[in-house]
Protein backbone atom coordinates (compact mmCIF):
# COMPACT_ATOMS: atom_id res chain seq x y z
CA UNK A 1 19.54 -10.46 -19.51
CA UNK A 2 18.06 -6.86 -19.39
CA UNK A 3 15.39 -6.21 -17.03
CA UNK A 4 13.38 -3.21 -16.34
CA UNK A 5 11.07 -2.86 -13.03
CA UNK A 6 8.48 -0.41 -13.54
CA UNK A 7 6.94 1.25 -10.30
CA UNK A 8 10.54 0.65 -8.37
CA UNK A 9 8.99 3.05 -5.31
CA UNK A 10 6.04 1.23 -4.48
CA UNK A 11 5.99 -2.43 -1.98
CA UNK A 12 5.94 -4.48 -4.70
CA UNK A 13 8.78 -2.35 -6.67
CA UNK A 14 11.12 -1.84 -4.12
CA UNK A 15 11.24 -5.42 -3.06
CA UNK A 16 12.00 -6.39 -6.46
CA UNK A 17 14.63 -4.58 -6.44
CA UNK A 18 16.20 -4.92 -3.29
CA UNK A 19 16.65 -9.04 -4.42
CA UNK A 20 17.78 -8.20 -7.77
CA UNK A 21 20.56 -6.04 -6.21
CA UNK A 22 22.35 -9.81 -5.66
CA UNK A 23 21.74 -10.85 -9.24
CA UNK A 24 24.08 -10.86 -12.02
CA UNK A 25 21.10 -9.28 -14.35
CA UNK A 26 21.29 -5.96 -16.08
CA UNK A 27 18.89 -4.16 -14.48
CA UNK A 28 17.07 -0.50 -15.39
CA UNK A 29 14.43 0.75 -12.94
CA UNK A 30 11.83 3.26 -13.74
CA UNK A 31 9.61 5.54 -11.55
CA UNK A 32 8.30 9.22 -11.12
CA UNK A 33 10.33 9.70 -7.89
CA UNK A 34 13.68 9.22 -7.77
CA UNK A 35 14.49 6.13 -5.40
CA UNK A 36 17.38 5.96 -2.67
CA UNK A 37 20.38 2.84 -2.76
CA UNK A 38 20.47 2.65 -6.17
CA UNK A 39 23.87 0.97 -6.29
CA UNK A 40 24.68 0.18 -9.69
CA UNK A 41 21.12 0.27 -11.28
CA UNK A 42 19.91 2.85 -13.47
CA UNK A 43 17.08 4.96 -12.92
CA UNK A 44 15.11 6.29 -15.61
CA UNK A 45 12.16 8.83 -14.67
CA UNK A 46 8.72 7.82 -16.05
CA UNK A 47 4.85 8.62 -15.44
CA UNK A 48 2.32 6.56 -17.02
CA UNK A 49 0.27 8.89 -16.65
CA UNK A 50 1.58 11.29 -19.68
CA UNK A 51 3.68 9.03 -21.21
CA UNK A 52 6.58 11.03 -20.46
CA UNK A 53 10.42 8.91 -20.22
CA UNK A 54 8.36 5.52 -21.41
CA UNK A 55 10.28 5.42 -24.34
CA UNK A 56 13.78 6.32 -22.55
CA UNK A 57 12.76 3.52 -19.74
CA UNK A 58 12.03 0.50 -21.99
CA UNK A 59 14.96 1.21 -24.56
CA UNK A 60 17.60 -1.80 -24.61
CA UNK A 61 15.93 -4.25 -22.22
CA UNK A 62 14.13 -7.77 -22.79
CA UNK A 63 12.28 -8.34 -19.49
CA UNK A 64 9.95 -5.98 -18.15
CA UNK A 65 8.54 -7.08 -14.35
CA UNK A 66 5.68 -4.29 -14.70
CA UNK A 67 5.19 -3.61 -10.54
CA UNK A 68 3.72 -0.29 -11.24
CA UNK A 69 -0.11 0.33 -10.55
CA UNK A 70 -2.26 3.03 -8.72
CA UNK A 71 -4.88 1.36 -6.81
CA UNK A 72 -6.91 4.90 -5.19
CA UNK A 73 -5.82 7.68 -7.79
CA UNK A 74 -6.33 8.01 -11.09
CA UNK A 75 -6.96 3.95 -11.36
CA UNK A 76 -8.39 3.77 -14.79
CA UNK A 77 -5.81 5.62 -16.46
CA UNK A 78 -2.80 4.19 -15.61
CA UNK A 79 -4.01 0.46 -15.05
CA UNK A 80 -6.05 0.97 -18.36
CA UNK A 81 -5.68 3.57 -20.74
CA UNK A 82 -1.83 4.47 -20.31
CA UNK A 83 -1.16 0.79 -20.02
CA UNK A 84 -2.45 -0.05 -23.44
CA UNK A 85 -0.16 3.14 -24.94
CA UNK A 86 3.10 1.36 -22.71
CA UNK A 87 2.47 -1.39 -24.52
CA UNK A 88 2.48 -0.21 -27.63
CA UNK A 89 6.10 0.66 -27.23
CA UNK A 90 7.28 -2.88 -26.38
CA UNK A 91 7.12 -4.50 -29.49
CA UNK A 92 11.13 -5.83 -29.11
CA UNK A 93 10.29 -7.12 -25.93
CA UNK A 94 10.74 -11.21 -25.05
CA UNK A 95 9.23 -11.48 -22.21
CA UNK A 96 6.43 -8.86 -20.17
CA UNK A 97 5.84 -10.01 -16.66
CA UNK A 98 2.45 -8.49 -14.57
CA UNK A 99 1.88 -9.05 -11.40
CA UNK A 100 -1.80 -9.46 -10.81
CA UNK A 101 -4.63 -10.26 -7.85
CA UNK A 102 -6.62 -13.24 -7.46
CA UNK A 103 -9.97 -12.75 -7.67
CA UNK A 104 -9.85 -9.64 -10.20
CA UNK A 105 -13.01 -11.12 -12.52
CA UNK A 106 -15.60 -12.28 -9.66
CA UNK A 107 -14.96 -9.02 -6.89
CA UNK A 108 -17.62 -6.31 -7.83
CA UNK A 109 -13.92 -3.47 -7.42
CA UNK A 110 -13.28 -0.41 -9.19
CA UNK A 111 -9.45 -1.02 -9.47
CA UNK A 112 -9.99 -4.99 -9.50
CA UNK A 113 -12.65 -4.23 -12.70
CA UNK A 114 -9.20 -1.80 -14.34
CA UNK A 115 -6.82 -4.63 -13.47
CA UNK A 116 -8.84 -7.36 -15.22
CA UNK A 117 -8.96 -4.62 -18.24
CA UNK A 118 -5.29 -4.59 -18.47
CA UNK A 119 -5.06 -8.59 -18.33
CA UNK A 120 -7.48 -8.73 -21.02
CA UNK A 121 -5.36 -6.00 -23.30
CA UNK A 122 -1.75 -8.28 -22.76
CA UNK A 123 -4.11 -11.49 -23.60
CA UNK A 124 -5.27 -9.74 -26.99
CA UNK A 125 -1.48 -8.43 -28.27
CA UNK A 126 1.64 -10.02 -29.88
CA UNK A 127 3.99 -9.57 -26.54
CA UNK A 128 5.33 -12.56 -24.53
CA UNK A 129 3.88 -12.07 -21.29
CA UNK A 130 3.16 -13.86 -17.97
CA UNK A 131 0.30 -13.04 -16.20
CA UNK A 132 0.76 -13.94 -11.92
CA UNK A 133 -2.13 -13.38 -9.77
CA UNK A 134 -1.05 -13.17 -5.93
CA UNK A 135 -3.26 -12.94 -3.02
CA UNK A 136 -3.22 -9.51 -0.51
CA UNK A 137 0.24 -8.77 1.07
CA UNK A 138 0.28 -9.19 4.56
CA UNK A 139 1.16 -5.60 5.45
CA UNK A 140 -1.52 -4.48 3.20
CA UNK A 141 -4.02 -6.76 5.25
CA UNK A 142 -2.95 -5.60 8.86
CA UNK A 143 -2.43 -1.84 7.70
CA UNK A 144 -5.85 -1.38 5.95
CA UNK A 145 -7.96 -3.13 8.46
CA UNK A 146 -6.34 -3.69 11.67
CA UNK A 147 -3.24 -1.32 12.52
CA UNK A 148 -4.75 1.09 15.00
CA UNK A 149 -7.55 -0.24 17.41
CA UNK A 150 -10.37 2.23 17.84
CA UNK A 151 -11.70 2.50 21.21
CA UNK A 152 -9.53 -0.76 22.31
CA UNK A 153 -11.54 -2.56 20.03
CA UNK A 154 -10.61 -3.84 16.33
CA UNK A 155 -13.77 -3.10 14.39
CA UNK A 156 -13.76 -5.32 11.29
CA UNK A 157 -15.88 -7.14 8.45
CA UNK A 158 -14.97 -10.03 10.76
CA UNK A 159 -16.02 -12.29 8.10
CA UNK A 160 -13.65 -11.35 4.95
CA UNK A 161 -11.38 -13.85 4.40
CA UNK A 162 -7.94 -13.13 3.48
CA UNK A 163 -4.93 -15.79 2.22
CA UNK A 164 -2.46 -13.03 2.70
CA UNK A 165 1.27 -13.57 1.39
CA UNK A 166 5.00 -11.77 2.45
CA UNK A 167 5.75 -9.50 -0.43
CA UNK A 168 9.24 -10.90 -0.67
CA UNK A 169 8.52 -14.23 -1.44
CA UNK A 170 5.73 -13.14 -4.21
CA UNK A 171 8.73 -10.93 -5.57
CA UNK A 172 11.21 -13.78 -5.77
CA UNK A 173 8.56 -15.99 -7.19
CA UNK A 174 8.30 -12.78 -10.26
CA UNK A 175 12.07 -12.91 -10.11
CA UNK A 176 12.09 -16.50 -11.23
CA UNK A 177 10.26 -16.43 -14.05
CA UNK A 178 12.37 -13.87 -15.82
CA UNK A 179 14.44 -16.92 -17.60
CA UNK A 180 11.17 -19.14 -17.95
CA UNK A 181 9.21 -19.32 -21.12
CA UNK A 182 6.22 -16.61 -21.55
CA UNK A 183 2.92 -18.91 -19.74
CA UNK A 184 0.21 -16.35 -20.11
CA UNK A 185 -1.90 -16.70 -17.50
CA UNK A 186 0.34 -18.32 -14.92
CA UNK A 187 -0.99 -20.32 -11.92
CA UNK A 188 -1.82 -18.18 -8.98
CA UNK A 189 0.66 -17.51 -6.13
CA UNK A 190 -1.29 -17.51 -2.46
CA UNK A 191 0.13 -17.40 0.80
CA UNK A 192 0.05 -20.56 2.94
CA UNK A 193 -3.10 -20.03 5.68
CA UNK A 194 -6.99 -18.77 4.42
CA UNK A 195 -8.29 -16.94 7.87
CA UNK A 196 -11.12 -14.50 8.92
CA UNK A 197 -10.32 -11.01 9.20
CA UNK A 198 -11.62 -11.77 12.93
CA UNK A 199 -9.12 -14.54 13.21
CA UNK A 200 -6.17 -12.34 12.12
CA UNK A 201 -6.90 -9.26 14.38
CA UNK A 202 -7.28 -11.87 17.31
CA UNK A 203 -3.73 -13.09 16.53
CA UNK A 204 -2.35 -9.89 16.45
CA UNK A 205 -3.92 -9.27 19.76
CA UNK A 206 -2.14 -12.40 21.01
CA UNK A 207 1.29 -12.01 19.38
CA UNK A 208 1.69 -8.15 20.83
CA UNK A 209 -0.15 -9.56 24.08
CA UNK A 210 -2.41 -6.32 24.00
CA UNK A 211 -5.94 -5.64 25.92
CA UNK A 212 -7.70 -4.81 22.53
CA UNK A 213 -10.61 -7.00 21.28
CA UNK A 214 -12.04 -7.60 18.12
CA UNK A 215 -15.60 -5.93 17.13
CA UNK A 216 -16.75 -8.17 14.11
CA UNK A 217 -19.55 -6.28 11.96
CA UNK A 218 -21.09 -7.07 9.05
CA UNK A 219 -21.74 -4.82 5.84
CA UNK A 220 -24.65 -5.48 2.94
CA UNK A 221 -23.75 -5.50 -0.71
CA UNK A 222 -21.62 -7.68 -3.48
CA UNK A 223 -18.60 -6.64 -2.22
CA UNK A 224 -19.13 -7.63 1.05
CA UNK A 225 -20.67 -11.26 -0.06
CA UNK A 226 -17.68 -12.16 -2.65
CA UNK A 227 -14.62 -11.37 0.08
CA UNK A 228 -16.75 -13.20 3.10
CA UNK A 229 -17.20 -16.15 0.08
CA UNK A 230 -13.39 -16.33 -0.32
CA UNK A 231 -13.17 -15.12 -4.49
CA UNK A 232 -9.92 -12.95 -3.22
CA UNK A 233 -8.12 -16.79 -2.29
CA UNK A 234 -7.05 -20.28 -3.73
CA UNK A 235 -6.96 -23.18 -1.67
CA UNK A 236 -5.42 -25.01 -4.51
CA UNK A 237 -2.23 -22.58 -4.76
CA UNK A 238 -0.91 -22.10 -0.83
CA UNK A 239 2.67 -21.06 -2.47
CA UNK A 240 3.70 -18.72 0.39
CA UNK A 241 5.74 -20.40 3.58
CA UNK A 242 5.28 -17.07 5.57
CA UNK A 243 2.02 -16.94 7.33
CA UNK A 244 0.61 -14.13 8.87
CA UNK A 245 1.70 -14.83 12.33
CA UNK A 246 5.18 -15.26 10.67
CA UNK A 247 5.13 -11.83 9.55
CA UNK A 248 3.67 -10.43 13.10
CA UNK A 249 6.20 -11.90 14.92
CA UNK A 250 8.97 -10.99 12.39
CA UNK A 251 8.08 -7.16 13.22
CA UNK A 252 8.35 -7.89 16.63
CA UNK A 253 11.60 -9.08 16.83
C-alpha cells in the first residue's frame, strides 16, 4: 500500500508520520518546507496554494491521509478553492482520507464554514473517501487559551466547553483506516472527558501547583453561545483514553 500524507510539517502531519515510520507501508510525504528525520520516506515539495508539485506528490500512490489545512492564512483558498483543483488530480485514487472537526456545520467560523465547504466537495465527487471529524487537540486547547497567565490570572470564556483529544491517538485512529473500506462520513473521534475551559485552566493550575487563578468572562455573540452549548463535542463518541490531565502531566514528567 502507497500512502501519501499531505501537510507532513504541521501537528497533525508530523504525527502521522512519526507512527508510520514503524509501518511496512510505502509512504510519500508532501509539504512546502522540507521536513527533518525523513528516514526512508520521500518528500515531494507541494503548495496548495499554486498548485505547484501536486501532480509530482500524488503520482503512484492509493491512499492519501490529507493532514494539510491553513486555519488563519489564506483559509478559503487552500481549504476550498485549491482543494477542489487537488482533487481533480486524484481520479486513480482508492481511498482519500480527511481529517475533519466536529462541529464544522452548527459553529458560526470562518475556517469551520471553509472546512464544511471542502466536506461537501469530497461528498459530491467519484473518489473513495473517509470523512473523520475529531474534537480540538489538547495542545491546541491549552496553547490558545491558557499557556501564559496574564497578571497571575487565566482570563478565559470560562464557559466554552472543550472534549479535547492527544493528537497521537486521533493520528493512529487515521492510520487505521487506510486498509478499511471508504465510509464517507465516518463516526466522529472525541477525546474521553467534556470540561469547561474554567475547569481545564484550574487543573492546570493544580497539576503545575502554581499561584495563578482563573478569571472566567463571558463574551456576546453566536460564537460564543454554540462553544458554551457544546456543538464543538460528542458525548456519544468519547474515543480518546488520554484526557487532558493525562497530557498535563505527561509534559511534566
Amino acid at each position: 500500500m502507497r500512502i501519501l500524507v499531505t501537510g507532513s510539517t504541521g501537528q497533525l502531519g508530523s504525527t502521522l508520520v512519526k507512527q508510520l515510520k514503524g509501518s511496512d507501508y510505502k509512504v510519500k510525504i508532501t509539504s512546502r518546507r522540507k521536513p527533518e528525520g525523513l528516514g526512508h520516506f520521500e518528500w515531494v515539495y507541494s503548495d496548495l496554494s499554486s498548485g505547484e508539485g501536486l501532480e509530482v506528490a500524488v503520482k503512484n500512490v492509493d491512499v492519501i491521509i490529507h493532514a494539510a489545512t491553513s486555519p488563519i492564512k489564506n483559509s478559503k483558498m487552500v481549504e476550498v478553492l485549491a482543494f477542489k483543483e487537488f482533487l481533480g488530480k486524484m481520479k486513480h485514487i482508492k481511498h482519500f482520507i480527511y481529517p475533519s472537526i466536529v462541529g464544522i456545520d452548527e459553529i458560526p467560523f470562518k475556517y469551520y464554514k471553509h472546512k464544511y465547504e471542502a466536506e461537501e466537495l469530497l461528498n459530491n465527487c467519484s473518489i473513495p473517501h473517509t470523512i473523520v471529524r475529531a474534537t480540538q487537540f489538547h495542545n491546541f486547547v491549552e496553547n490558545l487559551f491558557i499557556s501564559k497567565p496574564l497578571f497571575k490570572r487565566y482570563i478565559v470564556p470560562g464557559n466554552f466547553k472543550f472534549q479535547s483529544v492527544d493528537v497521537s491517538e486521533f493520528a493512529s485512529h487515521l492510520i487505521g483506516l487506510v486498509e478499511k473500506d471508504p465510509q464517507g462520513r465516518a463516526d466522529d473521534f472525541g477525546g474521553p472527558d467534556i470540561m469547561t475551559l474554567k475547569e481545564m485552566a484550574e487543573l492546570k493550575i493544580k497539576k503545575n501547583k502554581e499561584s495563578n487563578k482563573v478569571l472566567s468572562i463571558s463574551f456576546p455573540g453566536k460564537l460564543y453561545k454554540s462553544i458554551s452549548e457544546g456543538k464543538n463535542t460528542n458525548s456519544f463518541r468519547k474515543m480518546g483514553k488520554i484526557s487532558f490531565g493525562e497530557y498535563l502531566s505527561n509534559k511534566i514528567e
